[in-house]
Each structure stands twice: as C-alpha cells, then as structure tokens.
PDB file of N, CA and C in Angstrom:
ATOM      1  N   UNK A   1      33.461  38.209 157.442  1.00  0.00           N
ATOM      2  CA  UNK A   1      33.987  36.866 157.257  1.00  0.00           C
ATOM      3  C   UNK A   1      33.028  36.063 156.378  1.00  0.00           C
ATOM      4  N   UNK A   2      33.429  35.425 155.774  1.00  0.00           N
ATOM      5  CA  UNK A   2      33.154  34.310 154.446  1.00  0.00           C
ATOM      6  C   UNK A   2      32.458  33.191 154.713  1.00  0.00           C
ATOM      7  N   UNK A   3      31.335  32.155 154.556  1.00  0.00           N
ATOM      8  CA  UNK A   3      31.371  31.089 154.694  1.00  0.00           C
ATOM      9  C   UNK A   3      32.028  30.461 153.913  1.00  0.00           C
ATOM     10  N   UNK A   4      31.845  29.241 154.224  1.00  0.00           N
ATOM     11  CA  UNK A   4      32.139  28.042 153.047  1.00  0.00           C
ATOM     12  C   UNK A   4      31.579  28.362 151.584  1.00  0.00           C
ATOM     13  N   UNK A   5      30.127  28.299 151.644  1.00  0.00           N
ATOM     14  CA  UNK A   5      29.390  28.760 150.543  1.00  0.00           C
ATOM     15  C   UNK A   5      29.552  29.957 149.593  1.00  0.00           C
ATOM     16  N   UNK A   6      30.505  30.666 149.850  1.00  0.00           N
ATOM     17  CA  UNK A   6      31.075  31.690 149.684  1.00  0.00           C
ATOM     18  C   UNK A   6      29.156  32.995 149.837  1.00  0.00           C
ATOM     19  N   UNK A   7      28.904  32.633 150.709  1.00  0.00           N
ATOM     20  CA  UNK A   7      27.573  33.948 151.165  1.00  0.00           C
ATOM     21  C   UNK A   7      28.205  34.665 152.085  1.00  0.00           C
ATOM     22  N   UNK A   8      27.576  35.366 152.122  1.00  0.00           N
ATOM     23  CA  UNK A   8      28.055  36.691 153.580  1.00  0.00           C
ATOM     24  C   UNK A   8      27.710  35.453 155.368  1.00  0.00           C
ATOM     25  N   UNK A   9      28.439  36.011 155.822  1.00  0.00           N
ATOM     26  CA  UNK A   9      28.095  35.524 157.434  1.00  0.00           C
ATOM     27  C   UNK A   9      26.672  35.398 157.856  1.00  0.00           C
ATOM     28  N   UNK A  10      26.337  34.553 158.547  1.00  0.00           N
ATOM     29  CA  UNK A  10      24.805  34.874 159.189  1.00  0.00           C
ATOM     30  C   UNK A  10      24.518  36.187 159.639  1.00  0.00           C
ATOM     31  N   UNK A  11      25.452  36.637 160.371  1.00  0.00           N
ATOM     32  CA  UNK A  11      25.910  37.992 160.975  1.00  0.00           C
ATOM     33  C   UNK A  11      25.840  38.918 159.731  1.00  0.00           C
ATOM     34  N   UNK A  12      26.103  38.801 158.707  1.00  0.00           N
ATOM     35  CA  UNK A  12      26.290  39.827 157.734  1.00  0.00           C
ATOM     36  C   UNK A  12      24.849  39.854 157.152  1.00  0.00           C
ATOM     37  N   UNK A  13      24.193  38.708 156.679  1.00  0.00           N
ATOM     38  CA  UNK A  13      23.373  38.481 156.071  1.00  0.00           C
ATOM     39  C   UNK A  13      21.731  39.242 157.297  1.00  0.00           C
ATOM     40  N   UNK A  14      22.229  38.438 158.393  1.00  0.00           N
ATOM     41  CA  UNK A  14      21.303  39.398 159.200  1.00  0.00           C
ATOM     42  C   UNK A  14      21.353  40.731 159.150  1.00  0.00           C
ATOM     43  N   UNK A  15      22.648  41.525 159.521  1.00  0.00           N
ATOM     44  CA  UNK A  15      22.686  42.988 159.101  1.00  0.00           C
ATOM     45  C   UNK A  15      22.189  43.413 158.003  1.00  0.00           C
ATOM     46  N   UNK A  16      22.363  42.912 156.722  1.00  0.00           N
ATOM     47  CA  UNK A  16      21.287  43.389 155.607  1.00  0.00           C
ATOM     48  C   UNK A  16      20.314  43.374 155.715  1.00  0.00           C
ATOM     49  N   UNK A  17      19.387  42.305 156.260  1.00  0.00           N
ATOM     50  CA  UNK A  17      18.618  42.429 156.653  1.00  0.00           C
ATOM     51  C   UNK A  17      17.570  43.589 157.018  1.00  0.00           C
ATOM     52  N   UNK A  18      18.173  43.607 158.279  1.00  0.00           N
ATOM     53  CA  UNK A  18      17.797  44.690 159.316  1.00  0.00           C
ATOM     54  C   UNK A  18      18.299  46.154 158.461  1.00  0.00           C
ATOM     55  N   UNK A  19      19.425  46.380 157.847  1.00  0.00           N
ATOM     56  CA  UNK A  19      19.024  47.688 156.789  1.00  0.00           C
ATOM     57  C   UNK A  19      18.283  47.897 155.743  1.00  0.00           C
ATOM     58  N   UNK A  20      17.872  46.627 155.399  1.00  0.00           N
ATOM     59  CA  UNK A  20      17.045  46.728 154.441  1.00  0.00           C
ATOM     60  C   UNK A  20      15.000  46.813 154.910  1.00  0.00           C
ATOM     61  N   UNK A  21      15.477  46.305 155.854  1.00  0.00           N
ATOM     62  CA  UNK A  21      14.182  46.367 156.758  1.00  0.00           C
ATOM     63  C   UNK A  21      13.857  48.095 157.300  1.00  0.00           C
ATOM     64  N   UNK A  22      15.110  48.742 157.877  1.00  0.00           N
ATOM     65  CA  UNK A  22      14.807  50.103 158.262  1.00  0.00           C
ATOM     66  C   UNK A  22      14.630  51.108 156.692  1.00  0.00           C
ATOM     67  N   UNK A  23      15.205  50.537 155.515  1.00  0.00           N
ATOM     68  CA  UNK A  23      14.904  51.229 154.568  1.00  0.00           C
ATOM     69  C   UNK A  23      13.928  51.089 154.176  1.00  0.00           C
ATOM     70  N   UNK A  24      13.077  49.934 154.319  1.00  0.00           N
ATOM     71  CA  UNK A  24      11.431  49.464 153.971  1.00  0.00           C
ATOM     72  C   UNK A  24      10.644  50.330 154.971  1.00  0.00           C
ATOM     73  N   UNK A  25      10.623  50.664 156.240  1.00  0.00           N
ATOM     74  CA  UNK A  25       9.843  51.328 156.875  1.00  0.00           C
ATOM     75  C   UNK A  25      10.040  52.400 156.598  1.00  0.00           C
ATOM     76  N   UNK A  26      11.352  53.256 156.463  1.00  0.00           N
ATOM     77  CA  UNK A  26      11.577  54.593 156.244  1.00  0.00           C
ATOM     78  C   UNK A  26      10.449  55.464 155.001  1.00  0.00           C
ATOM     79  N   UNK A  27      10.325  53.954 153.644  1.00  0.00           N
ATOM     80  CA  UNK A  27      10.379  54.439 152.679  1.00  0.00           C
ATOM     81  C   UNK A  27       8.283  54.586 153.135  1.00  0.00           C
ATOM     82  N   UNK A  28       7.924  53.605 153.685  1.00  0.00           N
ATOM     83  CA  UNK A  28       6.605  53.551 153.967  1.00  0.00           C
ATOM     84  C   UNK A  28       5.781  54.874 154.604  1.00  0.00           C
ATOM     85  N   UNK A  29       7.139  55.135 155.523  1.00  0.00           N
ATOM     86  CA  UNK A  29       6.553  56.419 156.234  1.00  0.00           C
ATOM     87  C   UNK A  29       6.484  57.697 155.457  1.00  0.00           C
ATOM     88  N   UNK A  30       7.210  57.511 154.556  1.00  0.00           N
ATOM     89  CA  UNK A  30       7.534  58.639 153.363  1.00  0.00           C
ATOM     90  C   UNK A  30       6.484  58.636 152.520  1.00  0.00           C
ATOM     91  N   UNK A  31       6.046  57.281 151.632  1.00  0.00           N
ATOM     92  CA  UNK A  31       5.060  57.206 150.638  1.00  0.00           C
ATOM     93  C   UNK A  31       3.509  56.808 151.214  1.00  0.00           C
ATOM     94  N   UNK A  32       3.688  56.470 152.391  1.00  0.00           N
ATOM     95  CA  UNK A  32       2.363  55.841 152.918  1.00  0.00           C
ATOM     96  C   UNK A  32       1.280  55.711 151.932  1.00  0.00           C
ATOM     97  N   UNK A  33       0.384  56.826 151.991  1.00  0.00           N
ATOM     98  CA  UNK A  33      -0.715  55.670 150.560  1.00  0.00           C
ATOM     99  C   UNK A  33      -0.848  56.452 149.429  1.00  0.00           C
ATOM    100  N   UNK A  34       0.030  57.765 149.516  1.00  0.00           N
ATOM    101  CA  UNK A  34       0.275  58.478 148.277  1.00  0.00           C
ATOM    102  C   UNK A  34       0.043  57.581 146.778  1.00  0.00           C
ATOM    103  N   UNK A  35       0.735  56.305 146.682  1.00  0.00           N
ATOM    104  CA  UNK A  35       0.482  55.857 145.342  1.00  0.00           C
ATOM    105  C   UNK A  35       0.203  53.820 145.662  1.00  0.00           C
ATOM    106  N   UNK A  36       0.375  53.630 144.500  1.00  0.00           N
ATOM    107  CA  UNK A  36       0.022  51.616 144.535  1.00  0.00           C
ATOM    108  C   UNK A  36       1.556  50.973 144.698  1.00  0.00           C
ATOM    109  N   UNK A  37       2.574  51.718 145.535  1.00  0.00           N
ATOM    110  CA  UNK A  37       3.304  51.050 145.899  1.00  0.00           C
ATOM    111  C   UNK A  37       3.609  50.625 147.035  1.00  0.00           C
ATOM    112  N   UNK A  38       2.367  50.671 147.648  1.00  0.00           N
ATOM    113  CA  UNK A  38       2.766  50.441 149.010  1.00  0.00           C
ATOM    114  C   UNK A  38       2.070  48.957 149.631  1.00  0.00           C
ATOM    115  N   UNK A  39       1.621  48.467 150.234  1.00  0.00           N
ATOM    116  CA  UNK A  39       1.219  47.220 150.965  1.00  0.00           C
ATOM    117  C   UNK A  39       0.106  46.624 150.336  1.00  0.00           C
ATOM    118  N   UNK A  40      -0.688  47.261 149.818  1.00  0.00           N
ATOM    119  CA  UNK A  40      -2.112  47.536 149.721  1.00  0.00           C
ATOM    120  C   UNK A  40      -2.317  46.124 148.544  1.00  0.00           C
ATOM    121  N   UNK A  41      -3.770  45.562 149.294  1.00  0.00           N
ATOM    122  CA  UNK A  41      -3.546  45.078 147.537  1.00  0.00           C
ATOM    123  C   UNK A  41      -5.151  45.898 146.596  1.00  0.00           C
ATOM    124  N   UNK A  42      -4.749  45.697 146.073  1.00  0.00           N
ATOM    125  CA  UNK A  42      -5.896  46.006 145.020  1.00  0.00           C
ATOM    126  C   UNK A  42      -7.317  46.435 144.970  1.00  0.00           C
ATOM    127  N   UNK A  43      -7.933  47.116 144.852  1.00  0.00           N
ATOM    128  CA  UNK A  43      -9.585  46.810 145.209  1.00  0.00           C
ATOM    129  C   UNK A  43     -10.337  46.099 144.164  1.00  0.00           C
ATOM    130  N   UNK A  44      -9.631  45.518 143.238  1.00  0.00           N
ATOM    131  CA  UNK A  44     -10.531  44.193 142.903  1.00  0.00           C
ATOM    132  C   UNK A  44     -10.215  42.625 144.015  1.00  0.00           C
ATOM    133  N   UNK A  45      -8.901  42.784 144.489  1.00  0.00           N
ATOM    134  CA  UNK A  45      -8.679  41.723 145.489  1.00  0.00           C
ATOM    135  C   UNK A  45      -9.778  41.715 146.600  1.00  0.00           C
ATOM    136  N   UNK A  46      -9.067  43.250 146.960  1.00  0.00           N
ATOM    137  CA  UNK A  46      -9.642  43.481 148.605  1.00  0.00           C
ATOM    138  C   UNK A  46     -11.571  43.363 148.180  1.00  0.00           C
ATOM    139  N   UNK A  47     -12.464  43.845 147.367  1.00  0.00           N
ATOM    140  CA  UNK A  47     -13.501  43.468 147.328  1.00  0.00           C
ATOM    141  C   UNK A  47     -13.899  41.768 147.188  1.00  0.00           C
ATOM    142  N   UNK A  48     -13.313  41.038 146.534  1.00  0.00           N
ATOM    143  CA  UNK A  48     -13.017  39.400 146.284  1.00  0.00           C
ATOM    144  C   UNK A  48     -12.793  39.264 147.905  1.00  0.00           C
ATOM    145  N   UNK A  49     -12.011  39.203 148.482  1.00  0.00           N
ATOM    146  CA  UNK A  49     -12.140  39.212 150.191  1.00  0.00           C
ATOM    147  C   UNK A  49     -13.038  39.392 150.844  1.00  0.00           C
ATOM    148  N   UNK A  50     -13.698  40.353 150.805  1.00  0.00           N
ATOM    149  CA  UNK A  50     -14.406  41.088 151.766  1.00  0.00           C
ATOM    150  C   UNK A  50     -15.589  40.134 151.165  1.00  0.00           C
ATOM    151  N   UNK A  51     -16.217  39.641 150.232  1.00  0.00           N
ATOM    152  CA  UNK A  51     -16.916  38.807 149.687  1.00  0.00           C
ATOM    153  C   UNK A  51     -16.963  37.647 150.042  1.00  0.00           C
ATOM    154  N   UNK A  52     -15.831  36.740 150.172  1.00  0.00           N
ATOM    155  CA  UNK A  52     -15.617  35.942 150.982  1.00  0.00           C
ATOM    156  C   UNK A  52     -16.101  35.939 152.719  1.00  0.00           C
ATOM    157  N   UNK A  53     -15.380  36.649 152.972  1.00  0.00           N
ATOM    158  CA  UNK A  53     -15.773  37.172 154.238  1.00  0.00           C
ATOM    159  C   UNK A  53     -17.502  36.969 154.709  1.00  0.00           C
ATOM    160  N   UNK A  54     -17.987  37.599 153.635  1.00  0.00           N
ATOM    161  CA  UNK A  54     -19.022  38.524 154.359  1.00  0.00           C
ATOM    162  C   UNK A  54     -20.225  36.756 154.189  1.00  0.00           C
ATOM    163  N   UNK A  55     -19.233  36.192 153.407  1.00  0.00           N
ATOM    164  CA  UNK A  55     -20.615  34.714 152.688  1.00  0.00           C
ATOM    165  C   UNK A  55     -20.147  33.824 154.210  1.00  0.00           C
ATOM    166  N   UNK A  56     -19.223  34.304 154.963  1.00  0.00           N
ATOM    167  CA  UNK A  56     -18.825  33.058 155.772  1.00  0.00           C
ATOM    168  C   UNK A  56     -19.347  32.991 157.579  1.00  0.00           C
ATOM    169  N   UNK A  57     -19.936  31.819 157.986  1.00  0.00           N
ATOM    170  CA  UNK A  57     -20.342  31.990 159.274  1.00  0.00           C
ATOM    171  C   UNK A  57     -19.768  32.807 160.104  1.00  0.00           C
ATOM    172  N   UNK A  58     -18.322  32.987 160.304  1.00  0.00           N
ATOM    173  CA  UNK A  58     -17.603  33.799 161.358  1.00  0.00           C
ATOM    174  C   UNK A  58     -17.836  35.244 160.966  1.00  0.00           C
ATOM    175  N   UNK A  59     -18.723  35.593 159.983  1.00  0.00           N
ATOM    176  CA  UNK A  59     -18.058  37.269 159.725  1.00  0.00           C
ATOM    177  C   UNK A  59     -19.683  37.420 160.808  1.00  0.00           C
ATOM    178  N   UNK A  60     -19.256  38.644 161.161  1.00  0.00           N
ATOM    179  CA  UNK A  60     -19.838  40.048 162.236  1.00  0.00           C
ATOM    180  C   UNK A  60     -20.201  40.856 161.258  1.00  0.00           C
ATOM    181  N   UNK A  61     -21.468  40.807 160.807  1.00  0.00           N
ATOM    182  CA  UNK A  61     -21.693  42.681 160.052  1.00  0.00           C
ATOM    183  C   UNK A  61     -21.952  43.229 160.613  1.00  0.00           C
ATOM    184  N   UNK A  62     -22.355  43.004 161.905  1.00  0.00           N
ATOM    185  CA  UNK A  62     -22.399  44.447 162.502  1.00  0.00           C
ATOM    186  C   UNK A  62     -21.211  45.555 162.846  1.00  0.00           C
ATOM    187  N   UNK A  63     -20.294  44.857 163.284  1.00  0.00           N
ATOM    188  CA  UNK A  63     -18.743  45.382 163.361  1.00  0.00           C
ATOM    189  C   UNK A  63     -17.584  45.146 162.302  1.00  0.00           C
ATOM    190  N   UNK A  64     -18.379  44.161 160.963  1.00  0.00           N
ATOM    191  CA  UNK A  64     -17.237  44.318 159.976  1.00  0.00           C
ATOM    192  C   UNK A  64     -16.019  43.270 160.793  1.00  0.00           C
ATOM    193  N   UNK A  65     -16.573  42.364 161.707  1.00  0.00           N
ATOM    194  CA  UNK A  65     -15.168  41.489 161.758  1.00  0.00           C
ATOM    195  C   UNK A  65     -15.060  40.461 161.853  1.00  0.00           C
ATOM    196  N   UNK A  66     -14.112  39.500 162.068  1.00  0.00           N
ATOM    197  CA  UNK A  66     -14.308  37.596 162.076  1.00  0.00           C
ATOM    198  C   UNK A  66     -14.275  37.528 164.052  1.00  0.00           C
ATOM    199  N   UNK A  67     -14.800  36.499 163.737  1.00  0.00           N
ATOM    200  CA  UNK A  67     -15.189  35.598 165.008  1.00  0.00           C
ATOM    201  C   UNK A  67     -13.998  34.834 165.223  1.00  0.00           C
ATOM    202  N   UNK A  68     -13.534  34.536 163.920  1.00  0.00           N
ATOM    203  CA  UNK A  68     -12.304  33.026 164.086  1.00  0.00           C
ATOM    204  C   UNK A  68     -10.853  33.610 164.501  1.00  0.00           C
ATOM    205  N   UNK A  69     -10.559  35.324 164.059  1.00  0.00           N
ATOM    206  CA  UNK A  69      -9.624  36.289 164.365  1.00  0.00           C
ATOM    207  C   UNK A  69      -9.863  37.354 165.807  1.00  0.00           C
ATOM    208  N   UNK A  70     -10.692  37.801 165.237  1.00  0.00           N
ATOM    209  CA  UNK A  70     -11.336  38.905 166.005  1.00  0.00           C
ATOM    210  C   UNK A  70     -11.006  39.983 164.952  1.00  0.00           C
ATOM    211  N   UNK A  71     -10.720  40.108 163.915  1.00  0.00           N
ATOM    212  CA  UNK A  71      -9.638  40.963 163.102  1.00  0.00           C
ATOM    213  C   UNK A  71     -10.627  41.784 162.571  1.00  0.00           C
ATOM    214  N   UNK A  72     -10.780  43.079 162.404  1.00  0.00           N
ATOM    215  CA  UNK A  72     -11.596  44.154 161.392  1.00  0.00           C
ATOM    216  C   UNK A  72     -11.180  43.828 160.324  1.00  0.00           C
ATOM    217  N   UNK A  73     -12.277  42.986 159.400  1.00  0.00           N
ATOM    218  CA  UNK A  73     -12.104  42.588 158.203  1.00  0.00           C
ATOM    219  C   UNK A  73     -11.483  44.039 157.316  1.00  0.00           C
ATOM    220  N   UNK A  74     -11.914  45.032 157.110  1.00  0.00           N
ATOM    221  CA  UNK A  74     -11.958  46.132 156.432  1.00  0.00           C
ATOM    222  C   UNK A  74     -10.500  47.028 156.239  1.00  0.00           C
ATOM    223  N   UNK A  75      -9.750  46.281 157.465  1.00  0.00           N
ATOM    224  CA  UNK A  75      -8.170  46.840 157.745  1.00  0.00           C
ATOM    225  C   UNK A  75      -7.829  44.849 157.065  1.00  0.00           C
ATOM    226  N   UNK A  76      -7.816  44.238 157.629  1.00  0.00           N
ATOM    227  CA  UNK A  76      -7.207  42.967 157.527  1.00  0.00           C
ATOM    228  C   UNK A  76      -7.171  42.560 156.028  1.00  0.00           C
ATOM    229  N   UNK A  77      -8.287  42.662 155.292  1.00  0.00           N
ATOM    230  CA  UNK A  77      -8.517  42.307 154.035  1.00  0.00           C
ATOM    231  C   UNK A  77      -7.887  43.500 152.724  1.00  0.00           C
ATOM    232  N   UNK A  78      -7.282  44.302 153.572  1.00  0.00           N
ATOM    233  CA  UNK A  78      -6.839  44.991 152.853  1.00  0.00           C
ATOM    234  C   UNK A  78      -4.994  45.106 152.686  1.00  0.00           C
ATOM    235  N   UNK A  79      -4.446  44.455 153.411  1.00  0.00           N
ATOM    236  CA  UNK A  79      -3.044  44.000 153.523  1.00  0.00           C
ATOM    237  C   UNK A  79      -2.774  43.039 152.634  1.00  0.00           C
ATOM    238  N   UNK A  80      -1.896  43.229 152.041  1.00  0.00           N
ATOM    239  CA  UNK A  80      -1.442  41.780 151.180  1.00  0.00           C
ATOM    240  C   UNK A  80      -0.745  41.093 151.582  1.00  0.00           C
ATOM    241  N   UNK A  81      -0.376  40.884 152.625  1.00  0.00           N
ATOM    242  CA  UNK A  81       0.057  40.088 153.291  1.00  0.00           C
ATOM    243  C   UNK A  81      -0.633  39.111 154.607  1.00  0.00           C
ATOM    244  N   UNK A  82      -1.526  39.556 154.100  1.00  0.00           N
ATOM    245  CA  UNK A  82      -2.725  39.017 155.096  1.00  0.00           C
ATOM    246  C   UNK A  82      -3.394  37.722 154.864  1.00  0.00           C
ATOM    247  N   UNK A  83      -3.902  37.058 155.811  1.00  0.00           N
ATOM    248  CA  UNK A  83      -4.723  35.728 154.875  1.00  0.00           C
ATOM    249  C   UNK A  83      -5.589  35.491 156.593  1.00  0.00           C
ATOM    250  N   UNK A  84      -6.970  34.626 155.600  1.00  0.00           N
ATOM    251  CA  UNK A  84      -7.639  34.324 156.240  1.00  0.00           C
ATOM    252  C   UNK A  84      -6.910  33.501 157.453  1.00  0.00           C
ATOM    253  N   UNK A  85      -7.641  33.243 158.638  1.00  0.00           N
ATOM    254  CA  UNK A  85      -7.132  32.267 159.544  1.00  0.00           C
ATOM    255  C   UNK A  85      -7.825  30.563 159.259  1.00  0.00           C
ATOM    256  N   UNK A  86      -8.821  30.845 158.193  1.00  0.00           N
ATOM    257  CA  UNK A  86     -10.093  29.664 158.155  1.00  0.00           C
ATOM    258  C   UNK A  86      -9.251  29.575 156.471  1.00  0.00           C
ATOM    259  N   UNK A  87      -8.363  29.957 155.570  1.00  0.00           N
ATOM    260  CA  UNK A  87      -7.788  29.368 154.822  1.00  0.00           C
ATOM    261  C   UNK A  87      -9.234  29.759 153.505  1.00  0.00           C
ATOM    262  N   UNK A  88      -9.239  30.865 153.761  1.00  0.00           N
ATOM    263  CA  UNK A  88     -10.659  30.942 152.661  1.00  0.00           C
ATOM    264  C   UNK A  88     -10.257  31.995 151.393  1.00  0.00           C
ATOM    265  N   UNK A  89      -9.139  32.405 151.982  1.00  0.00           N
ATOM    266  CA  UNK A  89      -8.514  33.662 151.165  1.00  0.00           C
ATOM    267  C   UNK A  89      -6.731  33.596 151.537  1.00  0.00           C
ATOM    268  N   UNK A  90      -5.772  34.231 151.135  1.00  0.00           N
ATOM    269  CA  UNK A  90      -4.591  33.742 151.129  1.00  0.00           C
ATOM    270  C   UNK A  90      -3.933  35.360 150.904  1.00  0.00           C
ATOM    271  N   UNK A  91      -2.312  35.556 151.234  1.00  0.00           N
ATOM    272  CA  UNK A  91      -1.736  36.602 150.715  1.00  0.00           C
ATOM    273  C   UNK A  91      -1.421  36.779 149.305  1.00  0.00           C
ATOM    274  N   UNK A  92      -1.800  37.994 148.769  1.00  0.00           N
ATOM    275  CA  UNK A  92      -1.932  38.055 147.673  1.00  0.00           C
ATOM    276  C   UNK A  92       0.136  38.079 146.942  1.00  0.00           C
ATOM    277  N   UNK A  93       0.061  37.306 147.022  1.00  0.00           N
ATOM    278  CA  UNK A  93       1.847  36.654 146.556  1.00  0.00           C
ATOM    279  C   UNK A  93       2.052  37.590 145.167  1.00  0.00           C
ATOM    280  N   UNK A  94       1.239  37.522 144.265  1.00  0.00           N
ATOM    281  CA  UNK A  94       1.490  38.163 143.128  1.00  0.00           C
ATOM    282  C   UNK A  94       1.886  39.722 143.052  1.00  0.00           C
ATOM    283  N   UNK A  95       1.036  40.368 144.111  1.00  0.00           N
ATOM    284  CA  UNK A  95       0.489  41.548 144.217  1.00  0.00           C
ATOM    285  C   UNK A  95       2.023  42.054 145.334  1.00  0.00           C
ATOM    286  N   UNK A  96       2.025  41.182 146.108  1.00  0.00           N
ATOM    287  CA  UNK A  96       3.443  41.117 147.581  1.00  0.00           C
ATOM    288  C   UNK A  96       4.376  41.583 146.425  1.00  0.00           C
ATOM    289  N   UNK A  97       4.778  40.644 145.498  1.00  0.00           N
ATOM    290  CA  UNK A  97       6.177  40.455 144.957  1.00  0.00           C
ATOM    291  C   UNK A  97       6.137  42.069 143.918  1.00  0.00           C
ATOM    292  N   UNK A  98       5.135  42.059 143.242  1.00  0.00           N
ATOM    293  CA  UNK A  98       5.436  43.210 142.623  1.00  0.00           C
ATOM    294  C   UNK A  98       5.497  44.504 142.898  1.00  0.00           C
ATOM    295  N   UNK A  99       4.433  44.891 144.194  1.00  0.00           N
ATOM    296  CA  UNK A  99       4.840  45.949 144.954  1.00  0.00           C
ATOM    297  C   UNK A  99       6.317  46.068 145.844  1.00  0.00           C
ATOM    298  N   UNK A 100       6.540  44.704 146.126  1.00  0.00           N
ATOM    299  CA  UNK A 100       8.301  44.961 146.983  1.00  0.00           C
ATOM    300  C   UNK A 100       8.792  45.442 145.768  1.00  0.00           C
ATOM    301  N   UNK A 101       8.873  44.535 144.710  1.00  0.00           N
ATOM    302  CA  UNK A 101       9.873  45.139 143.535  1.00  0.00           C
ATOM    303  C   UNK A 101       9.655  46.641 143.648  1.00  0.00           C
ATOM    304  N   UNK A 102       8.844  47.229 143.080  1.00  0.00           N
ATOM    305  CA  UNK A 102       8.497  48.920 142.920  1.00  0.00           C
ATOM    306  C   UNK A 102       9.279  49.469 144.189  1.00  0.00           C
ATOM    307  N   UNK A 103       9.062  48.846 145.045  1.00  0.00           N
ATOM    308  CA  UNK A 103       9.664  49.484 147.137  1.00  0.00           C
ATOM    309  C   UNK A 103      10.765  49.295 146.523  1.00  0.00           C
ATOM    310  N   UNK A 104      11.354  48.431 146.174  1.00  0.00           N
ATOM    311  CA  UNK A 104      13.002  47.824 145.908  1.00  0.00           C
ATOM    312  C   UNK A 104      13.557  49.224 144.678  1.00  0.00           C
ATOM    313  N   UNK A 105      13.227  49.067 143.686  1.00  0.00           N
ATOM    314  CA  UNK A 105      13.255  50.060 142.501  1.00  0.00           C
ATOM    315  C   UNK A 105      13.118  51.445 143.685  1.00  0.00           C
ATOM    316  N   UNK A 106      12.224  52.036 143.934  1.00  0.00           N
ATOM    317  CA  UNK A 106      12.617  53.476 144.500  1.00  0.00           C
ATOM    318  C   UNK A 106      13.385  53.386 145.409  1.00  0.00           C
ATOM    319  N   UNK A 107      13.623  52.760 146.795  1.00  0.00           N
ATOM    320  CA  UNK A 107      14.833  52.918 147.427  1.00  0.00           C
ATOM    321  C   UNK A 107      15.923  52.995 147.057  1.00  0.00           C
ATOM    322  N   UNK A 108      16.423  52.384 145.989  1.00  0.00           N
ATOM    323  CA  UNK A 108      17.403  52.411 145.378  1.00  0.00           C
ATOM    324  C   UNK A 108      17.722  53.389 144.385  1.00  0.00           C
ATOM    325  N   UNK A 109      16.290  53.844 143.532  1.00  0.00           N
ATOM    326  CA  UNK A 109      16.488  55.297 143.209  1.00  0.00           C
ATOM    327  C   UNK A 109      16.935  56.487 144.345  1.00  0.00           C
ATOM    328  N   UNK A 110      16.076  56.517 145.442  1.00  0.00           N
ATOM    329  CA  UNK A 110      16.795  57.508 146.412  1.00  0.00           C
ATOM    330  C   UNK A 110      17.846  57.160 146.750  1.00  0.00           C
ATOM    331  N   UNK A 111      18.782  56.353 147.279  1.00  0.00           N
ATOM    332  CA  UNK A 111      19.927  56.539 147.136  1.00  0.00           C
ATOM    333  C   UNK A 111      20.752  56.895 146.804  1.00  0.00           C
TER     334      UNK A 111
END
C-alpha cells in the first residue's frame, strides 16, 4: 500500500530495510577483511585516532583503552563508524559513505 507521498509504506520501507540490512551482514561475513571494502577506516585515519587518543588524559597505555568509554582504543578506533565519546575524533563520514557504496555496488553485483 501507497502513501500519500507516493513512498512505499512504513511497513514496506521497514522491510527493505531489514533486507537490506541481512544483505549487509551476509556480505560482511563473506568479505570480512579480505579487501578495503569493508568497515574499516583507513590506517592513515585509524593512526590520526589513536594519536589523539594516546595525547588525551582518559587514554590507559597500559591496556590501550579510554577511561571516559572503557572501549579498547585499538578495536574502537578502528571502525568508521565510531567516534570518540569526549568529541575529540568523529565517524569517518567520508570513508562510511564510500565503503557502503563499494558494499552497495557488490551486493548488487552478486545478485
């Protein structure tokens, strides 16, 4: 059924969703870190982070983690979708959008 707006239903729009969501994990479990299309951001980012990190009162070197999270910098700073909790570092948006694209582009090739 149709809205007004002529978009799919909430109901519909949620169902895409959620298939497009099981095709995002499927494809993760498939490519995991085989190549740079997956979550990851960068290791010029993730070092720029971990830099941050390491200059800031809350970081732990002995365990590599924040005080303000509790989070293992070394896993955390390496997600692009990740961001500081103290606002010192951010998700890498640039890096997000162009790796979904690439996720987007091969799922749709396997199909």
């Amino acid at each position: 059924m149709k809205n007004p707006n002529n978009y799919p239903s909430l109901f519909d729009q949620g169902k895409n969703l959620a298939q497009f969501s099981w095709k995002l994990i499927q494809y993760l479990q498939q490519h995991g870190h085989e190549d740079n299309k997956n979550l990851m951001v960068s290791d010029k980012v993730y070092n720029e982070r971990m830099e941050i990190c390491k200059s800031c009162p809350k970081y732990d070197k002995e365990q590599i983690r924040c005080f303000e999270c509790g989070c293992y910098l070394s896993a955390k700073a390496r997600f692009i979708l990740n961001e500081c909790p103290l606002d010192k570092w951010t998700m890498s948006e640039e890096e997000w959008e162009s790796s979904l694209n690439n996720i987007i582009s091969d799922i749709n090739t396997e199909e």
